[in-house]
Protein backbone atom coordinates (compact mmCIF):
# COMPACT_ATOMS: atom_id res chain seq x y z
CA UNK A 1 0.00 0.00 0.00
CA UNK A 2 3.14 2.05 0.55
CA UNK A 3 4.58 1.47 -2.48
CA UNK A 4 7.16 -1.22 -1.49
CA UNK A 5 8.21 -3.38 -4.48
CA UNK A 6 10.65 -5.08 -2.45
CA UNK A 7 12.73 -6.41 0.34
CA UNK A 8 16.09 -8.16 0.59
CA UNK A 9 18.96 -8.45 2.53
CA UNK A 10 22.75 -7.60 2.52
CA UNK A 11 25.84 -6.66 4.23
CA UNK A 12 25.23 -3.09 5.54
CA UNK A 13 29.09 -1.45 6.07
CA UNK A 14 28.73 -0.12 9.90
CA UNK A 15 30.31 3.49 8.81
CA UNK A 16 26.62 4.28 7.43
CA UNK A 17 25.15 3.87 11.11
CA UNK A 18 21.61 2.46 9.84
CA UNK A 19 20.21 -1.02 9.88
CA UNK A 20 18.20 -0.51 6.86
CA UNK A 21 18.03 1.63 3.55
CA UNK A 22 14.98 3.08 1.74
CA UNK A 23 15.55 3.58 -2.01
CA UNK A 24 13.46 4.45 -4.92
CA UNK A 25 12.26 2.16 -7.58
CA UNK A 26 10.20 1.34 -10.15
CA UNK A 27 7.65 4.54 -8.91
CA UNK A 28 7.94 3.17 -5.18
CA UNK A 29 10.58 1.85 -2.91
CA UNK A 30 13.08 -1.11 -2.43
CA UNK A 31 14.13 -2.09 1.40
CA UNK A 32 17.26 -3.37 2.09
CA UNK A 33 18.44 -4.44 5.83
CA UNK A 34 21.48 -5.69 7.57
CA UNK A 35 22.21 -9.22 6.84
CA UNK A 36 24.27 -9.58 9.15
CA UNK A 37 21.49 -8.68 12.14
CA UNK A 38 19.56 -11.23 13.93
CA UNK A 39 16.01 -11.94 11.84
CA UNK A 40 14.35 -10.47 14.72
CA UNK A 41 16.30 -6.72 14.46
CA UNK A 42 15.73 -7.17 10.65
CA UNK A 43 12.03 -7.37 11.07
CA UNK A 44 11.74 -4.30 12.91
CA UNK A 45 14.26 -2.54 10.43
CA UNK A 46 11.69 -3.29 7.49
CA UNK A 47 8.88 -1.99 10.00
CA UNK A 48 11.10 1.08 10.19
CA UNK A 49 11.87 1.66 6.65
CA UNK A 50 7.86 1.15 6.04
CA UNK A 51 7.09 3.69 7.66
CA UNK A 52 9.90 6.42 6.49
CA UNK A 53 7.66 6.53 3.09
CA UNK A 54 5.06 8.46 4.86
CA UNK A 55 7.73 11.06 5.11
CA UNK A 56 9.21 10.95 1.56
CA UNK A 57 6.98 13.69 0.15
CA UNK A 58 7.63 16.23 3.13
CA UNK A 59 11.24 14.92 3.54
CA UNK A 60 13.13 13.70 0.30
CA UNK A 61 16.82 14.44 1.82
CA UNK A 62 19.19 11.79 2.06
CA UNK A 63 19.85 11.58 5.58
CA UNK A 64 16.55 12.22 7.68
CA UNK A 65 16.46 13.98 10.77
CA UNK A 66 16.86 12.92 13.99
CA UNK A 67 12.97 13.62 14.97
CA UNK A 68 12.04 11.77 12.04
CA UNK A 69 14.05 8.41 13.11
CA UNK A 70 12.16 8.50 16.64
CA UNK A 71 8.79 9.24 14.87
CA UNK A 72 9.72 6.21 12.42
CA UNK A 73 11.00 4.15 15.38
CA UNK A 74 7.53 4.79 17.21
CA UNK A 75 5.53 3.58 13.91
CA UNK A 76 7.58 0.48 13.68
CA UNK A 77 7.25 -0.59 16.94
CA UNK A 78 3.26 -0.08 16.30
CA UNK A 79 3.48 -2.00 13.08
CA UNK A 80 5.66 -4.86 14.44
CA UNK A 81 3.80 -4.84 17.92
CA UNK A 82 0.34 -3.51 17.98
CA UNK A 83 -0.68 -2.33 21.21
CA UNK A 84 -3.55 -4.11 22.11
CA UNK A 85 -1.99 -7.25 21.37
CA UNK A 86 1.42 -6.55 22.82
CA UNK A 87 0.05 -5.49 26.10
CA UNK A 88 -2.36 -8.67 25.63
CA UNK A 89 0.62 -10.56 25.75
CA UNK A 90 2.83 -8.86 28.33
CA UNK A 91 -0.08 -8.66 30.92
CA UNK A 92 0.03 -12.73 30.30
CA UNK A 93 3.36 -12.93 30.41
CA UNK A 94 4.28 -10.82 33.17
CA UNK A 95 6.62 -7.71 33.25
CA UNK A 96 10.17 -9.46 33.68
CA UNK A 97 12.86 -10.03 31.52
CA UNK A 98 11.61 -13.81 31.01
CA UNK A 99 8.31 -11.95 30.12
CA UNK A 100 9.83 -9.54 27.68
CA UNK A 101 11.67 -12.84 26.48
CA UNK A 102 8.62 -14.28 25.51
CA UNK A 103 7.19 -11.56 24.16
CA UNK A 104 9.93 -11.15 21.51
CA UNK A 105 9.32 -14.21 20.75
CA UNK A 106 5.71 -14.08 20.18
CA UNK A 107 6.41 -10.81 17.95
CA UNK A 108 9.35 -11.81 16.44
CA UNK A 109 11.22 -8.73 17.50
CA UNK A 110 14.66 -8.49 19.50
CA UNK A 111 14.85 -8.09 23.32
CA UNK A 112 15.63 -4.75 23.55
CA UNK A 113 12.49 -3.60 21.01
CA UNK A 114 10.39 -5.78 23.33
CA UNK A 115 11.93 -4.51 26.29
CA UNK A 116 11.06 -0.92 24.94
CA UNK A 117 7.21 -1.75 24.05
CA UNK A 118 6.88 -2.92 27.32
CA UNK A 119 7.92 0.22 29.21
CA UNK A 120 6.37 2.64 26.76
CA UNK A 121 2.90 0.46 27.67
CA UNK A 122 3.22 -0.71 30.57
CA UNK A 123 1.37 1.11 33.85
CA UNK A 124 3.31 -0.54 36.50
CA UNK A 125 6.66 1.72 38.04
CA UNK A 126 9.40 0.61 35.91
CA UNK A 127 12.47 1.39 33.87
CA UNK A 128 15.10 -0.81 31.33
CA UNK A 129 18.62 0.03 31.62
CA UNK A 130 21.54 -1.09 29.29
CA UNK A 131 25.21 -1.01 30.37
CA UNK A 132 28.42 -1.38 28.79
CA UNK A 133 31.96 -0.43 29.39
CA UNK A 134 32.41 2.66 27.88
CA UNK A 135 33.26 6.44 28.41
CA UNK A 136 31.02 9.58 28.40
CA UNK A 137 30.71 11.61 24.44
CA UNK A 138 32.60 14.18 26.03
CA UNK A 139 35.85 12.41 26.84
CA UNK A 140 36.24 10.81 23.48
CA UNK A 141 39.35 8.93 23.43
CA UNK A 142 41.04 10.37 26.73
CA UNK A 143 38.30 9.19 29.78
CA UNK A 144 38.44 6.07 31.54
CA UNK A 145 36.82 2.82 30.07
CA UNK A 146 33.76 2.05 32.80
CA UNK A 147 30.51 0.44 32.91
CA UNK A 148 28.32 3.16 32.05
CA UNK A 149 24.30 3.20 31.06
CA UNK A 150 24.17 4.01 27.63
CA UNK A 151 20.77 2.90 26.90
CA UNK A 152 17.27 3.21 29.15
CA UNK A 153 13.63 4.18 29.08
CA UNK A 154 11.34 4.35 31.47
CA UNK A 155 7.36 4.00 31.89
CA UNK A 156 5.08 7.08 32.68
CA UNK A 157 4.84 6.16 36.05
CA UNK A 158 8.63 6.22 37.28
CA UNK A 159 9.52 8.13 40.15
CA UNK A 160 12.64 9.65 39.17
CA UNK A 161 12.99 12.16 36.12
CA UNK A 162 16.49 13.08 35.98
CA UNK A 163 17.99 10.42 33.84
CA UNK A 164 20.84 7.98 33.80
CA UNK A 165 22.24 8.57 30.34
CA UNK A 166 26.32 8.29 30.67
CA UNK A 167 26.32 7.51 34.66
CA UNK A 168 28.54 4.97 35.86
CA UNK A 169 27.91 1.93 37.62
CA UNK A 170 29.75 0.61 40.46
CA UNK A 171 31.41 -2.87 39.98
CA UNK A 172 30.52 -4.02 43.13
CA UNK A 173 26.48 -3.39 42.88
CA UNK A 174 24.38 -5.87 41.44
CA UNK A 175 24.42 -4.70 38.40
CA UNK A 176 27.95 -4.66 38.15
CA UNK A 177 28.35 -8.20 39.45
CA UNK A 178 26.04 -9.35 36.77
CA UNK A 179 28.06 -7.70 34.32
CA UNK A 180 31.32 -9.06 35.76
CA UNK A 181 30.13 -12.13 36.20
CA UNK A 182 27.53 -12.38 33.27
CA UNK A 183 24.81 -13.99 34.40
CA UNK A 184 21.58 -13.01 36.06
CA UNK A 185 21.23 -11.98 39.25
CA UNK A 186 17.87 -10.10 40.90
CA UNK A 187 17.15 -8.50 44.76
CA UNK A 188 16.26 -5.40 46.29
CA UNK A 189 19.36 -2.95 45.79
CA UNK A 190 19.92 0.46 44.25
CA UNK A 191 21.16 1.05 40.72
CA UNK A 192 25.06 1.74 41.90
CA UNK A 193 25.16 4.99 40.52
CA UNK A 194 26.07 8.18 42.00
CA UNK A 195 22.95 9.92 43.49
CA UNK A 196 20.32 7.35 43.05
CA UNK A 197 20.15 5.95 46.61
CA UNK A 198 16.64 4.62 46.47
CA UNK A 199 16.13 0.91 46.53
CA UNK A 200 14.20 -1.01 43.77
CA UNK A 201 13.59 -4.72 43.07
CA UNK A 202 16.18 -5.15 40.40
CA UNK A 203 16.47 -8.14 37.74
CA UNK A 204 19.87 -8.19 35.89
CA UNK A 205 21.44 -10.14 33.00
CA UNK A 206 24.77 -9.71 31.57
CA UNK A 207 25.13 -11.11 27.99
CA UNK A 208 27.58 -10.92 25.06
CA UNK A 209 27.59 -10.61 21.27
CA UNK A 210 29.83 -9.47 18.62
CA UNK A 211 30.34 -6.38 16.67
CA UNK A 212 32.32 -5.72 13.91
CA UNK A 213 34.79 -3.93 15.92
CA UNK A 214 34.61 -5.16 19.20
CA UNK A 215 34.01 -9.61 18.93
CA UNK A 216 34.06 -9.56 22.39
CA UNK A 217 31.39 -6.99 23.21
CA UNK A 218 29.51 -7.44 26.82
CA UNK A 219 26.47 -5.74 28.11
CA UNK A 220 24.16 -5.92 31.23
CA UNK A 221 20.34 -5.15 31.22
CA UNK A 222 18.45 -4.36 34.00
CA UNK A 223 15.09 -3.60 34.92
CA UNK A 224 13.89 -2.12 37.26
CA UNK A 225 10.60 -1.97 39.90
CA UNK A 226 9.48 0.08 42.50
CA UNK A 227 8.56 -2.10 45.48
CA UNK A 228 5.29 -3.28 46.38
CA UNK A 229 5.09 -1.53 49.79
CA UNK A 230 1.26 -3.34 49.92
């Protein structure tokens, strides 16, 4: 209905920082996504391409802005995971990472877009946090290499506003031990970062997969509960 002749898939070079490419064709458009993603990831990349023709007119440049990614990122995660049926599924499955598991499953979509649908629905207290060793964008090559969050979200009814983009976690919190360690680990303890006391029932996972320029990348995700004071 969008004009999409086509899909296929192929080696995406990492310097172009996109999963997925939108091109004209034929008096509509050709996809083309990263072979060398999981299926899941390439599913939502199509989703996301899909809905960057709605755009075309408006927007022809090349490179589209960074407000129209997000917008396209929102439409793909309703084309991929509807949200009736999504939160169907979560309230099922439960809000945990085994849920969001499952739920990837069920939608064919990778953890971390499943993990995102379920905050952005969700109406419980909650919040997804990604760590890696890394530094902050404003030490570049000089700062030191720690675990850091460089990825979260959190649902409309978290208590805290202020963020955790860039903060760095200490080694010896549970977080940190899962990512040392890298395996899961859950309990009532605070993030480890500098200035967020409070205590919430935290479920952890540390996990690995390559990249093209690190083989031996590692990661922790974490999420996050208030307690049930009830």
């Amino acid at each position: 209905m969008q004009g999409v002749r086509r899909y296929d898939t192929r080696l995406i070079h990492p310097s172009t920082g996109c999963s997925g490419l939108l091109v004209p064709s034929d008096g509509g458009f050709e996809i083309t996504v990263h072979a060398g993603e999981p299926k899941e990831r390439q599913n939502f990349s199509v989703a996301h391409e899909i809905v960057h023709t709605f755009f075309r007119e408006a927007s022809p440049c090349i490179r589209p802005s960074l407000q129209e990614e997000r917008l396209c990122d929102l439409g793909a995660a309703e084309l991929a995971m509807p949200s009736a049926r999504f939160s169907a599924c979560l309230a099922g499955k439960g809000l945990s990472l085994t849920g969001i598991d499952e739920c990837g499953k069920e939608f064919a979509v990778s953890f971390e877009a499943a993990g995102r649908r379920s905050i952005s629905l969700t109406s419980e207290p909650a919040c997804l946090l990604i760590a890696t060793v890394s530094r902050t964008k404003k030490q570049e090559h000089a700062g030191e290499l720690v675990l850091r969050i460089t990825k979260w979200w959190q649902s409309q009814t978290w208590p805290e506003s202020n963020g955790y983009q860039s903060l760095a976690v200490d080694p010896a919190s549970l977080i940190g031990r899962a990512f040392t360690h890298q395996d899961q680990r859950h309990g009532s303890a605070s993030l480890g970062v500098a200035f967020h006391p409070r205590i919430y029932e935290l479920e952890a996972r540390g996990y690995s997969y390559p990249l093209p320029n690190d083989p031996a990348h590692r990661q922790v995700v974490t999420l996050a509960h208030v307690p049930n004071r009830g």
